[in-house]
Protein backbone atom coordinates (compact mmCIF):
# COMPACT_ATOMS: atom_id res chain seq x y z
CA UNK A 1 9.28 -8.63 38.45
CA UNK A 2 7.53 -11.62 37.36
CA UNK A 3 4.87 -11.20 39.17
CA UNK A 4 3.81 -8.21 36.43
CA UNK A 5 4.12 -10.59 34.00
CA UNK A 6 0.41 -11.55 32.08
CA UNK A 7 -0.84 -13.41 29.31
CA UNK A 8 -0.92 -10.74 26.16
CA UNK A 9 -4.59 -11.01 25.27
CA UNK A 10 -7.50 -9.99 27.13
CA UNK A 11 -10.00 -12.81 27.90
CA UNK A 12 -12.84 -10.84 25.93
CA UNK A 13 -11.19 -11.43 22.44
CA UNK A 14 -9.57 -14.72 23.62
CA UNK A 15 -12.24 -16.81 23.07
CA UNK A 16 -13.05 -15.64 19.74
CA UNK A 17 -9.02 -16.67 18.78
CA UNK A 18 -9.12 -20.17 16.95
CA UNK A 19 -5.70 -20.58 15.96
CA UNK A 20 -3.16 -23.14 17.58
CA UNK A 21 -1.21 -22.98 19.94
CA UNK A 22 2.32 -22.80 18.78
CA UNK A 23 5.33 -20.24 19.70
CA UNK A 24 5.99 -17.37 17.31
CA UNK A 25 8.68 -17.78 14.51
CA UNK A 26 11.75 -16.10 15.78
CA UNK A 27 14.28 -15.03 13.45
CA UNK A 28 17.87 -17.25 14.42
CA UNK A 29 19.67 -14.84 16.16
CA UNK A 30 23.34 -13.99 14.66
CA UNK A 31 25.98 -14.80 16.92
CA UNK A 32 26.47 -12.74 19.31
CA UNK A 33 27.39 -13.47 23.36
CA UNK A 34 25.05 -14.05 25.76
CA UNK A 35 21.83 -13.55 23.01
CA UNK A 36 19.78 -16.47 24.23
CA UNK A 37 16.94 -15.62 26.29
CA UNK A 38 15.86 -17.85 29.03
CA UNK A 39 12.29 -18.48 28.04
CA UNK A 40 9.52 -16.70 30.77
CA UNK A 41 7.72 -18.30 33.91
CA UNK A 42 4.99 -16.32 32.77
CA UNK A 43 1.85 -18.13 30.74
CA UNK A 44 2.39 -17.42 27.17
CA UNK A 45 -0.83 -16.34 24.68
CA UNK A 46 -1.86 -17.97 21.70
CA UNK A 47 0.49 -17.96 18.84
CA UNK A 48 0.69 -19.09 15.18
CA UNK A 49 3.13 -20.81 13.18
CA UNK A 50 5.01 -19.02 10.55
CA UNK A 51 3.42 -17.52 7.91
CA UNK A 52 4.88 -18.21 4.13
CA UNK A 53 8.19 -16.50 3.31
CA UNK A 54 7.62 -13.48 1.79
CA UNK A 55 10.28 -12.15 -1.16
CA UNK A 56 12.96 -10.27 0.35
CA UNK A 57 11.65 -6.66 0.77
CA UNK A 58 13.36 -3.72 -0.91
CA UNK A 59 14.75 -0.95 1.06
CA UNK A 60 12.74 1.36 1.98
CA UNK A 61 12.00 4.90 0.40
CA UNK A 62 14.60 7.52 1.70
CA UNK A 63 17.03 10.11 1.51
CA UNK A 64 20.65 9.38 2.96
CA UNK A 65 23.48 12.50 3.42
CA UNK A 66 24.94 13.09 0.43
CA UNK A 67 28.36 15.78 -0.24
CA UNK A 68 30.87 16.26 -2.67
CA UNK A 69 33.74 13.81 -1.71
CA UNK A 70 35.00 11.43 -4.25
CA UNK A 71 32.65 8.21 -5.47
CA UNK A 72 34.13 4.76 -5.34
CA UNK A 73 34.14 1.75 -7.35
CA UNK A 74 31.35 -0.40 -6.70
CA UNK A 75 31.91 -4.12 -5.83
CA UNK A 76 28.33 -4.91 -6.37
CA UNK A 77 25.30 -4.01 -7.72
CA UNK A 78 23.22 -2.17 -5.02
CA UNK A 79 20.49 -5.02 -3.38
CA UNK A 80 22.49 -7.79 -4.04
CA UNK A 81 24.20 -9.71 -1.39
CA UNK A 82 28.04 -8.71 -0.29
CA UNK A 83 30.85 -10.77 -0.07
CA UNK A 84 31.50 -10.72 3.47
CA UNK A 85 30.65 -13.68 4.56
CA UNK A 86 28.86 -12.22 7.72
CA UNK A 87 25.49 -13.71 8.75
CA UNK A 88 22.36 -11.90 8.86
CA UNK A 89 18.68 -12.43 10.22
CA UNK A 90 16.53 -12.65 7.26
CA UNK A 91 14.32 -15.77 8.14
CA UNK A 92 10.80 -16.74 6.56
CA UNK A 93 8.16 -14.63 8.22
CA UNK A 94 9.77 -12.10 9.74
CA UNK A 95 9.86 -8.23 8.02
CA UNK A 96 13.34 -6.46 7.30
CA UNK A 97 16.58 -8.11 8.81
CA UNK A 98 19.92 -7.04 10.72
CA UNK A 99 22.98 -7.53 9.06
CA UNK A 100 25.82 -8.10 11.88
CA UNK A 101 29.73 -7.21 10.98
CA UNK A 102 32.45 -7.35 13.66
CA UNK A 103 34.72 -4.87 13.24
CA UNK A 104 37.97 -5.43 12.60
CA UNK A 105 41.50 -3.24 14.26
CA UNK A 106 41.95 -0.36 12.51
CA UNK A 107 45.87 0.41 10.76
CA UNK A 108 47.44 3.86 12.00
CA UNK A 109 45.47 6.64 10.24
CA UNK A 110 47.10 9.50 8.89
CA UNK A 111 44.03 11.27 9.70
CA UNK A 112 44.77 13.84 12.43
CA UNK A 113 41.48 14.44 13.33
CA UNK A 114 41.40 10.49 14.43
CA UNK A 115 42.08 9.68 17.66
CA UNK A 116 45.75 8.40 18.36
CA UNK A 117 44.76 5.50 20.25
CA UNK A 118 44.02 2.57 18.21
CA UNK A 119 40.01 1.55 17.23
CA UNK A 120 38.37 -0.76 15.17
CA UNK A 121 36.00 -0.15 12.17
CA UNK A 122 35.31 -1.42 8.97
CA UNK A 123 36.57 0.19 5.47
CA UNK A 124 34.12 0.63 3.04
CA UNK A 125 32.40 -2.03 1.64
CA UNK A 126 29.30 -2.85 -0.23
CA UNK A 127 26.39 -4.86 1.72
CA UNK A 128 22.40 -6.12 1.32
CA UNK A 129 20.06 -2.94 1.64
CA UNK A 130 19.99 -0.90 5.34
CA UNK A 131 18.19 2.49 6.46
CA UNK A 132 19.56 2.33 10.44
CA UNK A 133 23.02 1.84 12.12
CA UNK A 134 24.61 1.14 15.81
CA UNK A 135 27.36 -0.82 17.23
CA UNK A 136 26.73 -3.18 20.14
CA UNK A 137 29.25 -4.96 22.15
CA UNK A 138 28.90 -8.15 24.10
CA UNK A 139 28.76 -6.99 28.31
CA UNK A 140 25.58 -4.56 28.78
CA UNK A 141 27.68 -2.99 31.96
CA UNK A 142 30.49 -1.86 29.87
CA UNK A 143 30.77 1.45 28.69
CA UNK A 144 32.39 2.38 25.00
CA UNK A 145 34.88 5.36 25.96
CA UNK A 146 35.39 6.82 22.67
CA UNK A 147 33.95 8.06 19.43
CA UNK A 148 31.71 6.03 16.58
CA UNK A 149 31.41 7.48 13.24
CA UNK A 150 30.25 6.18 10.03
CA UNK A 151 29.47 6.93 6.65
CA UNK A 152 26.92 5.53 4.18
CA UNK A 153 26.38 5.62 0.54
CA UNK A 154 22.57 5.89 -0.70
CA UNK A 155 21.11 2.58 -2.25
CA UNK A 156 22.05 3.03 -6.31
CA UNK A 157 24.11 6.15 -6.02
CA UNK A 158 27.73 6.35 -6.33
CA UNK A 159 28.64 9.21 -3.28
CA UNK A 160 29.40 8.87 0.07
CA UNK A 161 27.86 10.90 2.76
CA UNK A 162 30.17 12.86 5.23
CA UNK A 163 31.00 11.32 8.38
CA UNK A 164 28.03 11.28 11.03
CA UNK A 165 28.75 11.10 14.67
CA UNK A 166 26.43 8.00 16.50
CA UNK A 167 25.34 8.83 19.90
CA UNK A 168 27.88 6.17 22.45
CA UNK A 169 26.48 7.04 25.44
CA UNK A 170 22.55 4.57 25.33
CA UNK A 171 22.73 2.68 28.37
CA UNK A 172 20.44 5.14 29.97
CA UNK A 173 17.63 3.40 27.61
CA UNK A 174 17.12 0.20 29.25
CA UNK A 175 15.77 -1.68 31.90
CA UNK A 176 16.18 -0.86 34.99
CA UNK A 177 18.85 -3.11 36.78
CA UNK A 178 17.76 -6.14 38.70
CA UNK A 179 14.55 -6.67 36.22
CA UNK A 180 14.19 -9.89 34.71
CA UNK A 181 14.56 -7.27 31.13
CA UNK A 182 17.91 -6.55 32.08
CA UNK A 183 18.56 -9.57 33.64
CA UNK A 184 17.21 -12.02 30.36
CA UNK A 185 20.95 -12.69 29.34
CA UNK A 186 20.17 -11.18 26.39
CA UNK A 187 20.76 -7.81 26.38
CA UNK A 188 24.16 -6.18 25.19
CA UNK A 189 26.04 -2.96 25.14
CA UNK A 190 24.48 -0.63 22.46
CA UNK A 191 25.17 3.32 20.87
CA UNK A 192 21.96 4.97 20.23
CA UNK A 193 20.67 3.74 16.93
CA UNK A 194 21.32 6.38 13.75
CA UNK A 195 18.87 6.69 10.95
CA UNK A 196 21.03 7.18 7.54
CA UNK A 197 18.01 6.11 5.01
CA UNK A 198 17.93 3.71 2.35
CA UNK A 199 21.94 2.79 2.05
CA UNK A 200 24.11 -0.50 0.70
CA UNK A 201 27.26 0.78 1.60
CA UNK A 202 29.18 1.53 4.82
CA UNK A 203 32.43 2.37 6.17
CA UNK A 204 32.77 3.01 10.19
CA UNK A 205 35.50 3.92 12.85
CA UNK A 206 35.14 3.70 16.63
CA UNK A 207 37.93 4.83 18.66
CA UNK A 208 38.69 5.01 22.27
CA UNK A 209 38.70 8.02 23.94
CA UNK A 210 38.63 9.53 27.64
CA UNK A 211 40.66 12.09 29.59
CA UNK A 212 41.59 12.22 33.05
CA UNK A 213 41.26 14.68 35.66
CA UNK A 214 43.31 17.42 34.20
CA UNK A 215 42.07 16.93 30.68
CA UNK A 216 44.33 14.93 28.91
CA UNK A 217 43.56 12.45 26.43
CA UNK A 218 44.44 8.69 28.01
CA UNK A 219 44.48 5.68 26.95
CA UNK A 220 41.34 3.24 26.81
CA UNK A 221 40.35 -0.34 26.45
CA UNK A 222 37.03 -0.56 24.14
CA UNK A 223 34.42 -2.83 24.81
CA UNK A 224 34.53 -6.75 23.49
CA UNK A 225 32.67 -8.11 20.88
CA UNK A 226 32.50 -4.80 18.83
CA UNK A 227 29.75 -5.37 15.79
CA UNK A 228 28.07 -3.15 13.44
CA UNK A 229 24.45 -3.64 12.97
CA UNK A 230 23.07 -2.66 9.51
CA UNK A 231 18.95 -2.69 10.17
CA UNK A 232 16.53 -3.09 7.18
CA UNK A 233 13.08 -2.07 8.22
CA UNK A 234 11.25 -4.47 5.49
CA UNK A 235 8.77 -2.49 3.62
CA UNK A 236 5.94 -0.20 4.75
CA UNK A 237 2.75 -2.15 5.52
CA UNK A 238 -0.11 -2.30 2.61
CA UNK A 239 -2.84 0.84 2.67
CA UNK A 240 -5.73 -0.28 4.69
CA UNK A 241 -8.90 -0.82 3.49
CA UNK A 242 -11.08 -0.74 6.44
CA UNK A 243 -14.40 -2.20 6.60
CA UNK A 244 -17.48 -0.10 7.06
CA UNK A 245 -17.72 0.73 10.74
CA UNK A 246 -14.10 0.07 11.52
CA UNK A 247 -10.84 3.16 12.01
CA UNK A 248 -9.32 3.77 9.11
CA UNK A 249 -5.81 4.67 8.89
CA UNK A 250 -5.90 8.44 8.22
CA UNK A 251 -5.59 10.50 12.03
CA UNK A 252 -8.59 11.94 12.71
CA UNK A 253 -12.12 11.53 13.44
CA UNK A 254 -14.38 8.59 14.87
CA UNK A 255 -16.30 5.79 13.45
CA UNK A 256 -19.51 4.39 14.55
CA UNK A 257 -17.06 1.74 16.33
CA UNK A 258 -15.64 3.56 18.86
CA UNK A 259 -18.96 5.71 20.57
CA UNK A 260 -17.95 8.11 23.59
CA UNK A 261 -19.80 5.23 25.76
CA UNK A 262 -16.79 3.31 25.75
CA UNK A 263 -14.95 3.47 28.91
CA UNK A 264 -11.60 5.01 28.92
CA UNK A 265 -10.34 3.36 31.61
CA UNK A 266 -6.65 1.12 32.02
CA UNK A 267 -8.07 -2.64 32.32
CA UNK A 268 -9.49 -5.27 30.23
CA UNK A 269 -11.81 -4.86 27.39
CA UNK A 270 -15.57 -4.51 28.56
CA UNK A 271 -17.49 -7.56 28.88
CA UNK A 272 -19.24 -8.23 25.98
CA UNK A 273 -17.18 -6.68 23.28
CA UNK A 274 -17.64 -8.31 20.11
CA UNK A 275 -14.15 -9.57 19.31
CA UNK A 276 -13.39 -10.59 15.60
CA UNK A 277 -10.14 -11.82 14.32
CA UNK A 278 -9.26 -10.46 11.08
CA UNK A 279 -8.16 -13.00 8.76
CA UNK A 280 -4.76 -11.05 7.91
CA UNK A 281 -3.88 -11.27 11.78
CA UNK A 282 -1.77 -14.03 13.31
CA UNK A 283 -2.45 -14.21 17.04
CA UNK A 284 0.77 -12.86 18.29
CA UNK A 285 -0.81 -9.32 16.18
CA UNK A 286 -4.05 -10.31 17.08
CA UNK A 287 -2.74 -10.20 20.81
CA UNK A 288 -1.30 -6.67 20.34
CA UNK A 289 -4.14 -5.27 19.36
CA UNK A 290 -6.59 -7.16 21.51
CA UNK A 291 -5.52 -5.23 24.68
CA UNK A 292 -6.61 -1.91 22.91
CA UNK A 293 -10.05 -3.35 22.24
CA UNK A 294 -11.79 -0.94 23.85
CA UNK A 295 -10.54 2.53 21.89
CA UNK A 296 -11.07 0.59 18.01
CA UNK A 297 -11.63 -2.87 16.23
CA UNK A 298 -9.19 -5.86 16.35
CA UNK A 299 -6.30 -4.94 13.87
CA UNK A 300 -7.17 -1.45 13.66
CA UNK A 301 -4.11 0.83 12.52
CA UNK A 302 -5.30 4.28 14.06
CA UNK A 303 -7.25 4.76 17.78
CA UNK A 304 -9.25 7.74 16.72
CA UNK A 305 -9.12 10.88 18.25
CA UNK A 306 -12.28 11.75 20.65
CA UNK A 307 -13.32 15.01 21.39
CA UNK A 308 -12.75 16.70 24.65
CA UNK A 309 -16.42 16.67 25.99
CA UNK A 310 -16.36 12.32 25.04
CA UNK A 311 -13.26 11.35 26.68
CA UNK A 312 -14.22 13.84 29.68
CA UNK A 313 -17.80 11.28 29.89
CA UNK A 314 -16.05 8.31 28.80
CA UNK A 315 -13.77 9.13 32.32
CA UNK A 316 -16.45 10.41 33.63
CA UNK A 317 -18.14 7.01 33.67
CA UNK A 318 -15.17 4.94 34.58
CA UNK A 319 -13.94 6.77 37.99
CA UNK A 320 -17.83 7.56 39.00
CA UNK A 321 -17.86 4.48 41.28
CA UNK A 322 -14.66 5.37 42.75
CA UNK A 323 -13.51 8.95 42.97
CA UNK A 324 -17.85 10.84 42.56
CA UNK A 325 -15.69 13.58 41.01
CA UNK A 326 -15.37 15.45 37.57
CA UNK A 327 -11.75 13.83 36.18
CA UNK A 328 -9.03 16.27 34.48
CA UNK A 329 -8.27 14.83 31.65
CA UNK A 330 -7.59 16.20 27.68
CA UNK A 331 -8.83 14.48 24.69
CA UNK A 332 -7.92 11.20 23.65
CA UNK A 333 -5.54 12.42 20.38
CA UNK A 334 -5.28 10.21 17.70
CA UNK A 335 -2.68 7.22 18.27
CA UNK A 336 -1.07 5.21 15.39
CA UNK A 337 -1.34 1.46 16.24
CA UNK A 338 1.63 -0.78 16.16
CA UNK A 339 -0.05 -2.61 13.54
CA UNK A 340 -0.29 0.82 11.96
CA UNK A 341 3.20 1.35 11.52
CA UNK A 342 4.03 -1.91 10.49
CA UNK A 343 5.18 -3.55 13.97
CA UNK A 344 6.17 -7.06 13.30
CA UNK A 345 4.96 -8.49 16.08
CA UNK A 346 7.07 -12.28 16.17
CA UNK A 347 9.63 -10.20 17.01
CA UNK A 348 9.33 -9.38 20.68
CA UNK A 349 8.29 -11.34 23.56
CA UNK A 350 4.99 -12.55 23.59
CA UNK A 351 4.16 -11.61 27.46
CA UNK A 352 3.38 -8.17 28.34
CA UNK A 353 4.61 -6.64 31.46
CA UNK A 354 2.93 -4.23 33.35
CA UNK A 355 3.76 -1.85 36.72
CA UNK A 356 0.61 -1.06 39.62
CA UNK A 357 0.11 3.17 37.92
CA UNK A 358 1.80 5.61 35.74
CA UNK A 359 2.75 8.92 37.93
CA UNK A 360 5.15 10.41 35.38
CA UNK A 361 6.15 10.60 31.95
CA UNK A 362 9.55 11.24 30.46
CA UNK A 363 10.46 12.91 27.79
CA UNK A 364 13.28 11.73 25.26
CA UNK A 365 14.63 12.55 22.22
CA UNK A 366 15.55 8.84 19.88
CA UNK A 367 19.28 10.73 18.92
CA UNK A 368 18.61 8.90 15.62
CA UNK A 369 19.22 12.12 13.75
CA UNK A 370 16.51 14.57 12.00
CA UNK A 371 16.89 13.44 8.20
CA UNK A 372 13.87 11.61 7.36
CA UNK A 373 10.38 12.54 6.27
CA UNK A 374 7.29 12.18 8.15
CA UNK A 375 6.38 9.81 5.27
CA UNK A 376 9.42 7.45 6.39
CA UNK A 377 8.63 7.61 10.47
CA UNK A 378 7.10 4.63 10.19
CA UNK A 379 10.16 3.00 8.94
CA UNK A 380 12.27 4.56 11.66
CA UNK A 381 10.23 3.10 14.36
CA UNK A 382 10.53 -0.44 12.69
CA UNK A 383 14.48 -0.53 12.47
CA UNK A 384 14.64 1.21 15.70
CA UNK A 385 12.17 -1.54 17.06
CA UNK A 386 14.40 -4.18 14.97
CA UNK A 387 17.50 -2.50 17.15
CA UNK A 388 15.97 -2.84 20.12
CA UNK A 389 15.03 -6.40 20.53
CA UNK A 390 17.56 -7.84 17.87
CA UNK A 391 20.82 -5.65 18.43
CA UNK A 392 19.99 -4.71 21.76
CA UNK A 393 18.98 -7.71 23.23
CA UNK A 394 15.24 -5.74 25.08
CA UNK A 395 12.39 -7.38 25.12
CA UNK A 396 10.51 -5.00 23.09
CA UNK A 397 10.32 -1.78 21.41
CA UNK A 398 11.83 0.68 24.74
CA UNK A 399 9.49 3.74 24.66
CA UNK A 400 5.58 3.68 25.34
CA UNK A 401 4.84 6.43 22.77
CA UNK A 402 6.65 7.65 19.93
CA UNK A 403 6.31 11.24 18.42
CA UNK A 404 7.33 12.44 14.87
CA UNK A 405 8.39 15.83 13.75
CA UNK A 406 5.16 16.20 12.14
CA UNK A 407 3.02 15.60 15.48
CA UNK A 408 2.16 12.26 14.55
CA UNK A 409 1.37 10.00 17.70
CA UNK A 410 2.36 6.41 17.51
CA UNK A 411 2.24 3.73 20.00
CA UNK A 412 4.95 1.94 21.52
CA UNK A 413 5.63 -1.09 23.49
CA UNK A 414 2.71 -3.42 22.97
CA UNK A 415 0.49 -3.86 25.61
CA UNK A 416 -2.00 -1.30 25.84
CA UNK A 417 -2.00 2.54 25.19
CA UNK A 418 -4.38 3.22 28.31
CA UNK A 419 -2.10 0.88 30.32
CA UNK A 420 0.41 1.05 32.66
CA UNK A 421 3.04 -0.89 30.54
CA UNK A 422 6.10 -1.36 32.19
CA UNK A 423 9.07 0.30 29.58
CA UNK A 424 13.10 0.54 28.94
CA UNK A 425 13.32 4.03 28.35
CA UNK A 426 14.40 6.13 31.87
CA UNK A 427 17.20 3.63 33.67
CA UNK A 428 16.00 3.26 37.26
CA UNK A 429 12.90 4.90 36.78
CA UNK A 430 10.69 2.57 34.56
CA UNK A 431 8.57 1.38 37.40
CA UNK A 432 5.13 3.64 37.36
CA UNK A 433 6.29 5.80 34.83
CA UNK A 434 5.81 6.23 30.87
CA UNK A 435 8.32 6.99 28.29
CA UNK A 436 7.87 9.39 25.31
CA UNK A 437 10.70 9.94 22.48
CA UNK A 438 10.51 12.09 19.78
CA UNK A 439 12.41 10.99 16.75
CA UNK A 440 15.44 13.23 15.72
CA UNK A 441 18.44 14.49 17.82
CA UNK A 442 17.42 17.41 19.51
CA UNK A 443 20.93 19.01 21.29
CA UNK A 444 20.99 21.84 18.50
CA UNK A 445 18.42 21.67 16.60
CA UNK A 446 14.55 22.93 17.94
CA UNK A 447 12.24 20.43 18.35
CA UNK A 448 8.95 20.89 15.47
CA UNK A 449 6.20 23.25 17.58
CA UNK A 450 4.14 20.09 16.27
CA UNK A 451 6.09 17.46 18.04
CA UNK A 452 5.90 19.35 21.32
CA UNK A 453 2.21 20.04 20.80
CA UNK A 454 1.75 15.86 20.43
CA UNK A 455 3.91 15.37 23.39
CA UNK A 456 1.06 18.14 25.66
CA UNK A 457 -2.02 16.29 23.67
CA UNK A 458 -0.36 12.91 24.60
CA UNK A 459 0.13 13.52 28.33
CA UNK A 460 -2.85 15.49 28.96
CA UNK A 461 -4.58 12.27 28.01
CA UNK A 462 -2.56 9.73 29.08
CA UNK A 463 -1.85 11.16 32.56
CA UNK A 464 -5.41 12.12 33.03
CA UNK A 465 -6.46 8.75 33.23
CA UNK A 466 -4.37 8.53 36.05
CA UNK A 467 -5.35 11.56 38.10
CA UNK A 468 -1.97 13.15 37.03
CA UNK A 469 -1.51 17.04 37.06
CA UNK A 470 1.15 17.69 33.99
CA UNK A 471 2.56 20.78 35.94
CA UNK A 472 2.53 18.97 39.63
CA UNK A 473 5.52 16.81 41.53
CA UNK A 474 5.48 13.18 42.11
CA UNK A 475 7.89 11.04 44.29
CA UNK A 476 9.56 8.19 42.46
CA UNK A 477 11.97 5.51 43.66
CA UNK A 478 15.05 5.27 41.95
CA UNK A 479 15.71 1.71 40.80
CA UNK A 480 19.58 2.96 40.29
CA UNK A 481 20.69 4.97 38.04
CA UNK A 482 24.48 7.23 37.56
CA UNK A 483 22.16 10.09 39.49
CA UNK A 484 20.48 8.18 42.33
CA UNK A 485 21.41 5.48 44.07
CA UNK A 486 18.83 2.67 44.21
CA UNK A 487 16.28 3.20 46.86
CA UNK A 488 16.45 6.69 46.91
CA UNK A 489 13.09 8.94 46.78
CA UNK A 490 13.42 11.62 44.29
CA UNK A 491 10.78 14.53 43.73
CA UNK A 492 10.12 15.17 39.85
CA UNK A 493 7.97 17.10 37.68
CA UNK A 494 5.03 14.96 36.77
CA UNK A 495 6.40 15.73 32.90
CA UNK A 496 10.69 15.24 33.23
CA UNK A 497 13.05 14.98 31.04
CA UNK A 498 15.13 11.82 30.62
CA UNK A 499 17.87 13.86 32.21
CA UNK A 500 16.16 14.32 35.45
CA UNK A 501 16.24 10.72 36.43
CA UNK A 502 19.79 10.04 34.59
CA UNK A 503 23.16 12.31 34.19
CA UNK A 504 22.80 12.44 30.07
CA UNK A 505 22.34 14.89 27.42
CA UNK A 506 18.84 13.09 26.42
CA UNK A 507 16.57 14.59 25.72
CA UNK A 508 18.40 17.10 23.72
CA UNK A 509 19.00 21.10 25.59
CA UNK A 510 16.25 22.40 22.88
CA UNK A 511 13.86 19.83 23.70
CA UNK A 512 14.23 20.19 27.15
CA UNK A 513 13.92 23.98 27.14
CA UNK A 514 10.58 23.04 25.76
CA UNK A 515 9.10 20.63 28.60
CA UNK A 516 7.38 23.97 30.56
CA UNK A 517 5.76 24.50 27.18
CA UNK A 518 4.52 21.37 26.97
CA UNK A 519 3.71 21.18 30.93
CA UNK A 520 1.50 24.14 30.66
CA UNK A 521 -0.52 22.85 27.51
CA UNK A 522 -0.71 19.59 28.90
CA UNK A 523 -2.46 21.18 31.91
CA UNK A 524 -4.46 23.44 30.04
CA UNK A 525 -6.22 20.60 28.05
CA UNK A 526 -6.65 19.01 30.91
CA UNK A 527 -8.98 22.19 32.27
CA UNK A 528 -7.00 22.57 35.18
């Protein structure tokens, strides 16, 4: 889908861009198969050279499981480096880094509960600081059969937490097959990504597992190139300090820079809008936030909140010319930037893709576990971002929009919160549609009455600007998926589930349960 592919900066604020142009610092990749990207067709927007190396970050504030088994012997202090010998990503200019171990065949465990078939793992060991966890393997079309387990101890403590299952079954998040995403080279096999908090010590087991038709436990080959990726999210990014007439970073309210009169429209910034480059930006976050140019200033961290009677004019005025009708649509809620949450923006690629609308929106939960604080979201989304591109091999963060437990709404894959940015969340139905997760697992646990509230506020918006009724049906195309074949027209809900496009568990039976909750609010701010 090249053809979706554009520069990532809209001409308004290019011209007021000075810096050279030069191709973001990656970080070297660790050596994995198949993790070089084929560089894109598409043109590329200004970049700048790598900033100064910054000192290596400590690990973020956080809680990690704690219980009463025996503590161990350390082998070294906590934050130093371990004596594994296995490479990392930690480069100059680039926040947090991925530490990636292969694992190693497991010896016969006396442990019953284990599966009899033998797995790899790691015993415990000490490493550099990590808050996330996953295993990826080398062929993105293989599937790991089996069960994945680890357990963590909490950066300077002494106990280990209990085992915590990691969700195998993620190759529903991704790009749809046949997309030049999924098709980069680049991408691998992945579990979902667990959140375990600040940590610098880990012990894992995976082992194979599958039964046949009459329920027996057989005999299973697991997936090359088995690794464990330990993901440090770098640190938080420094309190704003806005200047006068610019969004702060607190939700909430508007500033004299954002008036109702701006158009709330998907497209380019309106001609004319002043366009100045903070000198803390480098261009590739310069680019991510010039494509949201006309909702708050260049390098803003929050797009305020309007009311419902501005973003019904601010429609109003867009569609006028072509619809002459009064638009359903709910208030624009506030929206965490991806420079407000500390997205490091070298990491991805600098292109943005985009489809033709948005008809639907899917709901997912990020299976990365409920322990962490609204305070430490932030960091979630960065190691789950890190995951993503570096473990994962996608382009960019997956989802669109991110939702915390608290109700907190953040942005997600750059390119434009109005836009129709093409995702990797719903496997064979990316095209035209937007992707919402909510961080935490949500199978048996309820989903936060605020969360679900974010997800109607979020929707009524979003969807509105495309003429979408939350409680109507679309038609999508399935682009292929373990549900429907490719080709195939399926009627949805204009709000689905993850499971309605894909045979998996996502987005959790509570959250689901939820989604005519969140249908009927959705509508309701909408005034329909």
């Amino acid at each position: 889908m090249r053809s979706l592919m554009v520069t990532s900066i809209g001409v308004t604020c290019a011209a007021a861009l000075t810096l050279p142009l030069a191709a973001p610092a990656l970080s070297a990749p660790v050596p994995h198969a198949s993790s070089a990207r084929p560089p894109s067709a598409a043109p590329q927007s200004p970049g700048a050279g790598p900033p100064a190396a910054p000192a290596t970050p400590a690990a973020p504030a956080g809680s990690a499981p704690t219980d009463s088994t025996p503590t161990d012997s350390r082998t070294a202090p906590a934050g130093e480096p371990d004596d594994s010998g296995e490479p990392d990503d930690r480069s100059a200019g680039v926040a947090g880094s991925t530490q990636s171990l292969p694992l190693e065949r497991l010896a016969a465990s006396s442990d019953r509960s284990a599966a009899p078939a033998p797995g790899r793992g790691l015993d415990r060991r000490t490493t550099r600081p990590f808050s996330l966890v996953g295993v990826v393997w080398d062929d993105a079309e293989a599937e790991l059969h089996g069960t994945v387990q680890v357990r963590t101890r909490a950066a300077g403590g002494e106990r280990w937490s209990d085992w915590q299952d990691v969700e195998t079954h993620n190759d529903e998040h991704a790009a749809d097959l046949g997309s030049d995403e999924r098709a980069s080279g680049a991408v691998r096999g992945s579990t979902a990504p667990l959140w375990v908090g600040a940590s610098d010590g880990v012990e894992v087991r995976v082992h194979p597992e599958a039964a046949d038709e009459e329920g027996r436990s057989i005999a299973v080959r697991l997936p090359e190139g088995l690794r464990l990726e330990l993901v440090d999210p770098g640190p938080d990014p420094a309190p704003e300090s806005a200047p006068a007439g610019q969004a702060g970073a607190v939700p909430g309210g508007r500033t004299s820079a954002t008036p109702a009169s701006l158009p709330v429209r998907p497209g380019p910034p309106p001609a004319g809008t002043a366009a100045v480059v903070p000198e803390t930006l480098t261009a590739a976050s310069a680019a991510a936030s010039a494509v949201n140019a006309e909702f708050a200033p260049l390098g803003a961290s929050l797009i305020p909140a309007m009311t419902q009677a501005e973003t019904a004019e601010a429609a109003a005025e867009a569609a006028e010319e072509a619809v002459g009708a009064k638009p359903y649509i709910g208030p624009r809620p506030g929206i965490i930037t991806r420079k407000g949450w500390g997205a490091d923006e070298k990491l991805r690629e600098r292109n943005f893709a985009y489809t033709k609308t948005v008809k639907a929106a899917f709901v997912h939960h990020s299976a990365t576990g409920n322990n962490y604080t609204c305070k430490q979201a932030p960091s979630v989304l960065r190691s789950i971002y890190r995951y993503h591109v570096k473990s994962s091999g996608w382009r960019d963060f997956g989802y669109n929009f991110a939702v915390d437990k608290c109700g907190n709404i953040y942005e997600g894959r750059a390119g434009g919160v109005s836009r129709a940015v093409l995702g990797a969340h719903t496997l064979g139905f990316n095209t035209n549609t937007m992707g919402i997760a909510v961080l935490g697992s949500y199978s048996s646990t309820n989903p936060p009455a605020a969360a679900v509230t974010a997800v109607a506020k979020l929707t009524a918006w979003k969807l509105g600007l495309f003429g979408r009724n939350p409680k109507g049906k679309v038609t999508l195309v399935s682009g292929g998926s373990n549900k429907y074949a490719k080709g195939k027209k399926v009627k949805m809900n204009v709000i689905s589930g993850h499971r309605d496009g894909f045979a998996t568990e996502c987005p959790g039976a509570r959250l689901y349960k939820k989604l005519g909750t969140a249908r009927t609010s959705s509508a309701h701010l909408q005034g329909r």
